[in-house]
N, C-alpha and C. Protein backbone atom coordinates (compact mmCIF):
# COMPACT_ATOMS: atom_id res chain seq x y z
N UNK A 1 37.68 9.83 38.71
CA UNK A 1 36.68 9.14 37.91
C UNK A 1 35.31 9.81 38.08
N UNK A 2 34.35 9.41 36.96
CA UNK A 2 33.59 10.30 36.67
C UNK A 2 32.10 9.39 37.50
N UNK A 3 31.17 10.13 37.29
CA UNK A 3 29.99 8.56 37.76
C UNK A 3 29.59 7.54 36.26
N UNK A 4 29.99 8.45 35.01
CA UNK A 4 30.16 7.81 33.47
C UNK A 4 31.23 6.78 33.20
N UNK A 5 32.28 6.84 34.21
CA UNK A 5 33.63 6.39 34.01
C UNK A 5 33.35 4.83 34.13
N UNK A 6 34.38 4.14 33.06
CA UNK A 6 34.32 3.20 33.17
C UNK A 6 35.72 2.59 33.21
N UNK A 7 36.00 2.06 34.67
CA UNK A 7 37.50 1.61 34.69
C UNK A 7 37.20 -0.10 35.07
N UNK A 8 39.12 -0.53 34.19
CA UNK A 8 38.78 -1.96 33.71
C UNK A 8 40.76 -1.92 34.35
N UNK A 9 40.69 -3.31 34.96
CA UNK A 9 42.20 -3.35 34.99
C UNK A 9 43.00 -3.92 33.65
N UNK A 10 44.51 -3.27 33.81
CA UNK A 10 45.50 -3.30 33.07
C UNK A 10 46.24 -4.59 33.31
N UNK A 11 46.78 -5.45 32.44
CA UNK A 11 48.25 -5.75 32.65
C UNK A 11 49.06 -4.84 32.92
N UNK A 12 50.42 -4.93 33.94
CA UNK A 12 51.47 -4.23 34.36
C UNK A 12 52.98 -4.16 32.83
N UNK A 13 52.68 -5.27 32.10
CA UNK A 13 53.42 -5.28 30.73
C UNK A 13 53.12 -5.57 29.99
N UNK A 14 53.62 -4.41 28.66
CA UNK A 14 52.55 -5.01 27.32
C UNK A 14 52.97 -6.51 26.91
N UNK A 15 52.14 -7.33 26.30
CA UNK A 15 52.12 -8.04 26.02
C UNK A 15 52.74 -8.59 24.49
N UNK A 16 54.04 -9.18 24.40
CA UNK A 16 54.00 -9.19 22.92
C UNK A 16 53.40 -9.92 21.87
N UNK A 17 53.13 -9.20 20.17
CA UNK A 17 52.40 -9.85 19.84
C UNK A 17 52.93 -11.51 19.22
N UNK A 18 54.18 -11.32 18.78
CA UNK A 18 54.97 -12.31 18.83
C UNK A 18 54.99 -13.53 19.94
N UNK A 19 56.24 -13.98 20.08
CA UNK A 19 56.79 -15.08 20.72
C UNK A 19 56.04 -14.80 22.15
N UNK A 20 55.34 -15.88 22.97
CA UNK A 20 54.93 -15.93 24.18
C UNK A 20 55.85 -15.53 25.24
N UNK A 21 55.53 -14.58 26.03
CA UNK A 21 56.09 -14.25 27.21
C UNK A 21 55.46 -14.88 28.53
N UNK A 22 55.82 -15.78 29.73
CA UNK A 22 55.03 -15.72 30.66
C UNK A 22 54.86 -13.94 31.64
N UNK A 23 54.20 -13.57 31.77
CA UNK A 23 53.66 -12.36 32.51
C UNK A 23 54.40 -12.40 33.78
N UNK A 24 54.84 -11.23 34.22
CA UNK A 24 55.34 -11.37 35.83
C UNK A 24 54.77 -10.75 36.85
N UNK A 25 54.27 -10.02 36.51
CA UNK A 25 53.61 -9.39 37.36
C UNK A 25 51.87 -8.83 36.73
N UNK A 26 50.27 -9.46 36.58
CA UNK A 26 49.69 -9.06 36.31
C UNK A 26 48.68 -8.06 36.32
N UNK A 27 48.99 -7.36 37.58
CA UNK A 27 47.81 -5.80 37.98
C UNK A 27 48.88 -4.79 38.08
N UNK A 28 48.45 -4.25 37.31
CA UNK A 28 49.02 -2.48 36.99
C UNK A 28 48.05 -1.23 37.61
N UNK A 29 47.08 -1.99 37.84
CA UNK A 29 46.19 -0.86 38.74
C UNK A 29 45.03 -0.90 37.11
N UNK A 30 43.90 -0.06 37.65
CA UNK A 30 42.55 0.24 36.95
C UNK A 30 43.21 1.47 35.74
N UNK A 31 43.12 1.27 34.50
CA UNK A 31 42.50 2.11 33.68
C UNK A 31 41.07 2.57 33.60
N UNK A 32 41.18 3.61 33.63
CA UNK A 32 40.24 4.29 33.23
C UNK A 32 39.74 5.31 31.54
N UNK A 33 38.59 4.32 30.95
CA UNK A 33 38.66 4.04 29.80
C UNK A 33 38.04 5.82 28.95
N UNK A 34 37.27 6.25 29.77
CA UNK A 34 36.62 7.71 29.59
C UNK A 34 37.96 8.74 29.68
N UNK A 35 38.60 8.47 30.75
CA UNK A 35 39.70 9.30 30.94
C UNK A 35 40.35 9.48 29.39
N UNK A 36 41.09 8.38 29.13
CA UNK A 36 42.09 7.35 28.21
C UNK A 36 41.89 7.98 26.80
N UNK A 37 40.12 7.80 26.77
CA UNK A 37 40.00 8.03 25.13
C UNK A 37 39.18 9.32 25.04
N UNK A 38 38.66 10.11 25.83
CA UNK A 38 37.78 10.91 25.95
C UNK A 38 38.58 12.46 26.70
N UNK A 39 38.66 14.08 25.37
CA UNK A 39 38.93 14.68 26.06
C UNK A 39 38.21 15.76 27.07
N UNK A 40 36.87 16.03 25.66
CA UNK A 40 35.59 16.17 26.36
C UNK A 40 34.48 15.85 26.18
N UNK A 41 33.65 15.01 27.22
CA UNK A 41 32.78 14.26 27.12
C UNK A 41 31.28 15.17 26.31
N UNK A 42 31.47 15.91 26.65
CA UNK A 42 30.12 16.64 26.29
C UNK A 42 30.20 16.97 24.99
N UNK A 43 30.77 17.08 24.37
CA UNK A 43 31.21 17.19 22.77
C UNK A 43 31.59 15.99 22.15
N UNK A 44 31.71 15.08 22.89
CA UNK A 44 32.41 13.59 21.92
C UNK A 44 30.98 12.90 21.68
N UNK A 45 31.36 12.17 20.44
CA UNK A 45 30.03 11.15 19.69
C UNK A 45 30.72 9.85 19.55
N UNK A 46 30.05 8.81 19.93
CA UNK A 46 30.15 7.82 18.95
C UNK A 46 29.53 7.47 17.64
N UNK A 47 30.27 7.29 16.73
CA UNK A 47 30.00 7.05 15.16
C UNK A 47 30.27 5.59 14.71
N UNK A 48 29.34 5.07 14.03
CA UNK A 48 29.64 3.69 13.19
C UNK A 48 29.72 3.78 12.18
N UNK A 49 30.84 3.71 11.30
CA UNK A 49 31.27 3.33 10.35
C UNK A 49 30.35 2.61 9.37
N UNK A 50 30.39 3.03 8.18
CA UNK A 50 29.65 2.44 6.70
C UNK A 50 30.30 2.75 5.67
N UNK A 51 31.04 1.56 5.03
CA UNK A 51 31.65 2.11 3.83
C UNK A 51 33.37 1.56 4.09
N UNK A 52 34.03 1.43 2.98
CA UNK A 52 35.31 1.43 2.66
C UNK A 52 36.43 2.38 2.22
N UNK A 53 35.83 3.42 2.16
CA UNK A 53 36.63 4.59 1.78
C UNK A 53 38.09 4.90 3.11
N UNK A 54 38.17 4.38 3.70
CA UNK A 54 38.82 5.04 4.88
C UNK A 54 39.86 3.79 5.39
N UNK A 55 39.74 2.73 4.32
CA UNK A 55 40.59 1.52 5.02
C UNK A 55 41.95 1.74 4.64
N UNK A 56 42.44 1.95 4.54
CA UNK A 56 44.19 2.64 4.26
C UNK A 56 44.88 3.48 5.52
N UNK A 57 43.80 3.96 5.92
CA UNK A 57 43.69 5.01 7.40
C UNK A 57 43.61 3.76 8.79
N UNK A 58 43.15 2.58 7.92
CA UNK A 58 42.81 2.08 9.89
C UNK A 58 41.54 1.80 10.16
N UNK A 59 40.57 2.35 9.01
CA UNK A 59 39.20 2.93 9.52
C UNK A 59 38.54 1.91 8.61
N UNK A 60 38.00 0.66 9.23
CA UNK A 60 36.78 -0.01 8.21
C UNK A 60 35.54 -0.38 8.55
N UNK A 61 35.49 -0.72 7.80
CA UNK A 61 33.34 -0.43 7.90
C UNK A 61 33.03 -1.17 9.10
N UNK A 62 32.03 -1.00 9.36
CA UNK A 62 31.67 -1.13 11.38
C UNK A 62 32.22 -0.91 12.31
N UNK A 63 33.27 -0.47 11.67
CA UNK A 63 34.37 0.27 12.91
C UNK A 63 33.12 1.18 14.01
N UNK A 64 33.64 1.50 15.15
CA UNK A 64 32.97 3.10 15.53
C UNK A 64 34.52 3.79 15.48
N UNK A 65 34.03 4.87 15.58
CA UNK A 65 35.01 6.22 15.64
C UNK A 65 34.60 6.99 17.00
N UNK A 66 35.85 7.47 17.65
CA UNK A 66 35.45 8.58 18.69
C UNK A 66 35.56 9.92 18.17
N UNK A 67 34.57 10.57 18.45
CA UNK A 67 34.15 12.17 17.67
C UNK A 67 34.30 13.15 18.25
N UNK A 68 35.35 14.21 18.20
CA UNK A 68 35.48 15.37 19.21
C UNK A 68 34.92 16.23 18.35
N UNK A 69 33.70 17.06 18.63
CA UNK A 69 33.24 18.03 18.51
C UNK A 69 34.10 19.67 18.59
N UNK A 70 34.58 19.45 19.81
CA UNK A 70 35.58 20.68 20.50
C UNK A 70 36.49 21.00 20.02
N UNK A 71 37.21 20.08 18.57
CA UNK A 71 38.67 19.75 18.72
C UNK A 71 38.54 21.03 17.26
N UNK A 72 39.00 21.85 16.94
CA UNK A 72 39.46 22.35 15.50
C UNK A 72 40.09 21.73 14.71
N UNK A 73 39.58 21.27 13.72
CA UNK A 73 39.78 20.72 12.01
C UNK A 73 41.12 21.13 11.67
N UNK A 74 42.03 20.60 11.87
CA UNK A 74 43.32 21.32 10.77
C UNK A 74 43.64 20.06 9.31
N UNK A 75 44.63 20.65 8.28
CA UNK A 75 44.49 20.11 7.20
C UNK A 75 45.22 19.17 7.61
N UNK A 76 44.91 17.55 7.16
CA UNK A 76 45.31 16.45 7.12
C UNK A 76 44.62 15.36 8.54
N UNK A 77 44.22 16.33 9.33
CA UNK A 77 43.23 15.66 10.06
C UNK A 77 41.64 14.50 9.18
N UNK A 78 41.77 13.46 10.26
CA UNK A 78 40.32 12.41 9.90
C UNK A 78 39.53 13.11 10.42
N UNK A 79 38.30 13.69 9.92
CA UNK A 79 37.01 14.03 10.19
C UNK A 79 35.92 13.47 9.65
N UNK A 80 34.49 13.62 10.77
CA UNK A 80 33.53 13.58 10.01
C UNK A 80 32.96 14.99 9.40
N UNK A 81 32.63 14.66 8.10
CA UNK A 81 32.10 15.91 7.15
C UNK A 81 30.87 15.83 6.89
N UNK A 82 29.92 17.59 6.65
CA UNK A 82 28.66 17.10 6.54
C UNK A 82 29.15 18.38 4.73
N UNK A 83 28.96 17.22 3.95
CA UNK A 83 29.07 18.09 2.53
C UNK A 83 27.88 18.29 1.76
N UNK A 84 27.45 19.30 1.37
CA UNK A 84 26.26 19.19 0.50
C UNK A 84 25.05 18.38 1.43
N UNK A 85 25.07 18.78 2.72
CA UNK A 85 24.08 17.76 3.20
C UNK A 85 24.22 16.74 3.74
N UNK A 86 25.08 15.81 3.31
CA UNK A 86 25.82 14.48 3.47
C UNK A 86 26.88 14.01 4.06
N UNK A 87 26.50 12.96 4.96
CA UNK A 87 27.67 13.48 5.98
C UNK A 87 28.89 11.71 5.50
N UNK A 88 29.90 12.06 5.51
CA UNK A 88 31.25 11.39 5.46
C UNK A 88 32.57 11.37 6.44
N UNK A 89 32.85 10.52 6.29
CA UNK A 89 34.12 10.62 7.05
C UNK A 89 35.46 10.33 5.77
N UNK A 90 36.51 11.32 5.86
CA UNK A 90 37.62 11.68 5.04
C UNK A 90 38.42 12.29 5.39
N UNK A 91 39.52 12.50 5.15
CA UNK A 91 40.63 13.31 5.44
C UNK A 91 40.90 14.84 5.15
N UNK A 92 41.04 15.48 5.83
CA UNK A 92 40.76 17.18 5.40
C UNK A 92 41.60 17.48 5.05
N UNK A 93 41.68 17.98 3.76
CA UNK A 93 43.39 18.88 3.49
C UNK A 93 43.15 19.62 2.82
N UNK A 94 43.88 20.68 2.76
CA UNK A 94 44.04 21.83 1.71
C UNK A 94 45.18 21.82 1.08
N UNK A 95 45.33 22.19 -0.51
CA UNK A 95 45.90 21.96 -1.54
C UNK A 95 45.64 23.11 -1.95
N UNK A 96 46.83 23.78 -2.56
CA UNK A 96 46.76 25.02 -3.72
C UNK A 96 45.16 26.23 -2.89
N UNK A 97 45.36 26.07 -2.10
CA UNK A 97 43.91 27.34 -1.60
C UNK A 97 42.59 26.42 -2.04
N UNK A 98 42.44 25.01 -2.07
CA UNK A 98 41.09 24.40 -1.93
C UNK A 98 40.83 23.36 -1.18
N UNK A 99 40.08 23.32 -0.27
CA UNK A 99 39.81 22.42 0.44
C UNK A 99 38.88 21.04 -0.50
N UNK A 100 39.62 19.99 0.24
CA UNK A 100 39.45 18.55 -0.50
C UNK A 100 38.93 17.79 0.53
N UNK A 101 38.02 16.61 0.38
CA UNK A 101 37.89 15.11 1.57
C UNK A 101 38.82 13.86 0.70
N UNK A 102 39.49 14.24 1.25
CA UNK A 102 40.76 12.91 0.86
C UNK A 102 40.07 10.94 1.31
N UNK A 103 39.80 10.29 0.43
CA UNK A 103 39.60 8.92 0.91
C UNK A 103 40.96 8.53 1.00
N UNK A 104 40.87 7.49 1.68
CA UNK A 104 41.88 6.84 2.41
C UNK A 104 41.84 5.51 1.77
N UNK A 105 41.65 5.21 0.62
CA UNK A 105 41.57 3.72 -0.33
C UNK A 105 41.34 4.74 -1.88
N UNK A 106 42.15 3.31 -2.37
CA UNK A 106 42.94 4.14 -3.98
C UNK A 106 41.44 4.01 -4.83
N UNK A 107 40.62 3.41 -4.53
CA UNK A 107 39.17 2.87 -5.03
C UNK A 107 38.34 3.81 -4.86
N UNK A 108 38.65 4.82 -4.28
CA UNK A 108 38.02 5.99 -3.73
C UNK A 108 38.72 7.56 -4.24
N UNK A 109 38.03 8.47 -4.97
CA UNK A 109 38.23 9.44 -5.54
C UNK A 109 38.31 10.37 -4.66
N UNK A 110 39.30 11.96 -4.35
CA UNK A 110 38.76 12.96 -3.61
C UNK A 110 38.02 13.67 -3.96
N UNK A 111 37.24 14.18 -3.00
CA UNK A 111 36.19 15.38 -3.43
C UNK A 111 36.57 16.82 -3.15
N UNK A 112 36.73 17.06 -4.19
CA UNK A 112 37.46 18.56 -4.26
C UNK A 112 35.85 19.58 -3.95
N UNK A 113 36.32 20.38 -2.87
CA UNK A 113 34.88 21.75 -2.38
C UNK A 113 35.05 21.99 -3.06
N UNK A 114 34.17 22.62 -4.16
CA UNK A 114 34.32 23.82 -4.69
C UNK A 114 33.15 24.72 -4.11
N UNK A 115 33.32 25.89 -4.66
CA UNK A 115 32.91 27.24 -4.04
C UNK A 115 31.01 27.77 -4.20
N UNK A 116 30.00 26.34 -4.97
CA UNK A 116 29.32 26.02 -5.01
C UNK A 116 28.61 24.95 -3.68
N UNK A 117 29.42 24.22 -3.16
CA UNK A 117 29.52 23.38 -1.92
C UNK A 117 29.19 24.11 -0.98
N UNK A 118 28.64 23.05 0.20
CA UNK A 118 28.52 23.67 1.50
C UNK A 118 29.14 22.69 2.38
N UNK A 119 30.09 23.03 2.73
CA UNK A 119 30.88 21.89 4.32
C UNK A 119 30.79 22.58 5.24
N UNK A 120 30.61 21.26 6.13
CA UNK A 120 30.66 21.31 7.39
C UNK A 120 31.67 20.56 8.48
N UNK A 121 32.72 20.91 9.45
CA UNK A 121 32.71 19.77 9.80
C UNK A 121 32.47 19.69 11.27
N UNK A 122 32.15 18.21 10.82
CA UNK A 122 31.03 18.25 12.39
C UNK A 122 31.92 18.05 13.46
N UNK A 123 32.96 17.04 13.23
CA UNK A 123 33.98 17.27 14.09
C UNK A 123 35.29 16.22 13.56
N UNK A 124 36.41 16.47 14.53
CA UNK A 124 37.87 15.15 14.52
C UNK A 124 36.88 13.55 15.33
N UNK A 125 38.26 13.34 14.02
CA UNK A 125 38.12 11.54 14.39
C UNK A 125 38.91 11.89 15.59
N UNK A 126 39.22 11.22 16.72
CA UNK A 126 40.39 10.75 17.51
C UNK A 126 40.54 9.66 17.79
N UNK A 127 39.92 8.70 17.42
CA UNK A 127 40.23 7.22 18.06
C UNK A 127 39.31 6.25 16.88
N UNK A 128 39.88 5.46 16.60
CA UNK A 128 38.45 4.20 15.88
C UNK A 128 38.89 2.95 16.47
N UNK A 129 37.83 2.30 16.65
CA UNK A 129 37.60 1.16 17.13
C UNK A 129 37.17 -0.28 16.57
N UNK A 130 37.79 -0.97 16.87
CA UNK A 130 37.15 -2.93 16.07
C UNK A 130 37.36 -3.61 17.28
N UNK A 131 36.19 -4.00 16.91
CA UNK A 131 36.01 -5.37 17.73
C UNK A 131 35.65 -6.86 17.19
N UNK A 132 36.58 -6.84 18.30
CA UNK A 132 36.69 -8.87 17.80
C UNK A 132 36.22 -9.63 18.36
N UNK A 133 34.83 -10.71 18.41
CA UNK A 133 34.30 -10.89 19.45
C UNK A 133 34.81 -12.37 19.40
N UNK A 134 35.06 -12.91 20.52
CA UNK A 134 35.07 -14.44 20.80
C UNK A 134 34.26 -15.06 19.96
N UNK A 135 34.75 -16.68 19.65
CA UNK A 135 33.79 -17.25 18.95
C UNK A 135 33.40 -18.33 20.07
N UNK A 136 32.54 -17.81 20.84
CA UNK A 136 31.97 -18.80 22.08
C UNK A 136 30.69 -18.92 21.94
């Protein structure tokens, strides 16, 4: 563990989401959450989510996203994109020799590069996140 690290204990069995199980055994030892979701820290971002384009994927608005900088872009990977300036999150693919940002909701059009464009990508999604907060 790191001095950034943040470890939280585990249940020893997943839990189903179904029919109630009583638990038998509840400490599995400390996860460690930097480890878990993080491959390198110095290149990863957190990102918050704006927008609906990406809910088909998993990905909805206020989500955050974990951002690997380090990681290389291949086609069909979630990235964030900086296009024309503007930065998005979409799906990268290449089609017929052109690179596209694929949305991930049918409400949402792709944006085909063309050879006028300038992309960037800033980096891979690897993880997104929701939270559900108690209503206390």
């Amino acid at each position: 563990m790191t001095a950034d690290s943040i470890s939280l204990p585990q249940l020893l069995d997943a839990v189903p989401a179904g029919f109630p199980s009583p638990a038998q055994d509840y400490d599995a030892g400390p996860i460690d959450l930097t480890e878990l979701l993080i491959e390198d820290q110095a290149a990863t971002f957190l990102v918050r989510v704006s927008g609906t384009s990406m809910v088909d994927a998993g990905i909805h608005d206020g989500d955050v996203v974990i951002v690997d900088r380090s990681k290389t872009a291949l086609s069909g990977d979630v990235v964030v994109a900086i296009l024309d300036g503007d930065f998005t999150i979409k799906r990268l693919v290449r089609e017929r020799g052109t690179w596209a940002l694929r949305a991930e909701n049918a409400e949402w059009p792709d944006v085909v590069v063309d050879e006028l464009s300038t992309l960037e990508i800033f980096g891979v999604v690897t993880v997104s996140l929701r939270f559900h907060r108690s209503r206390r």
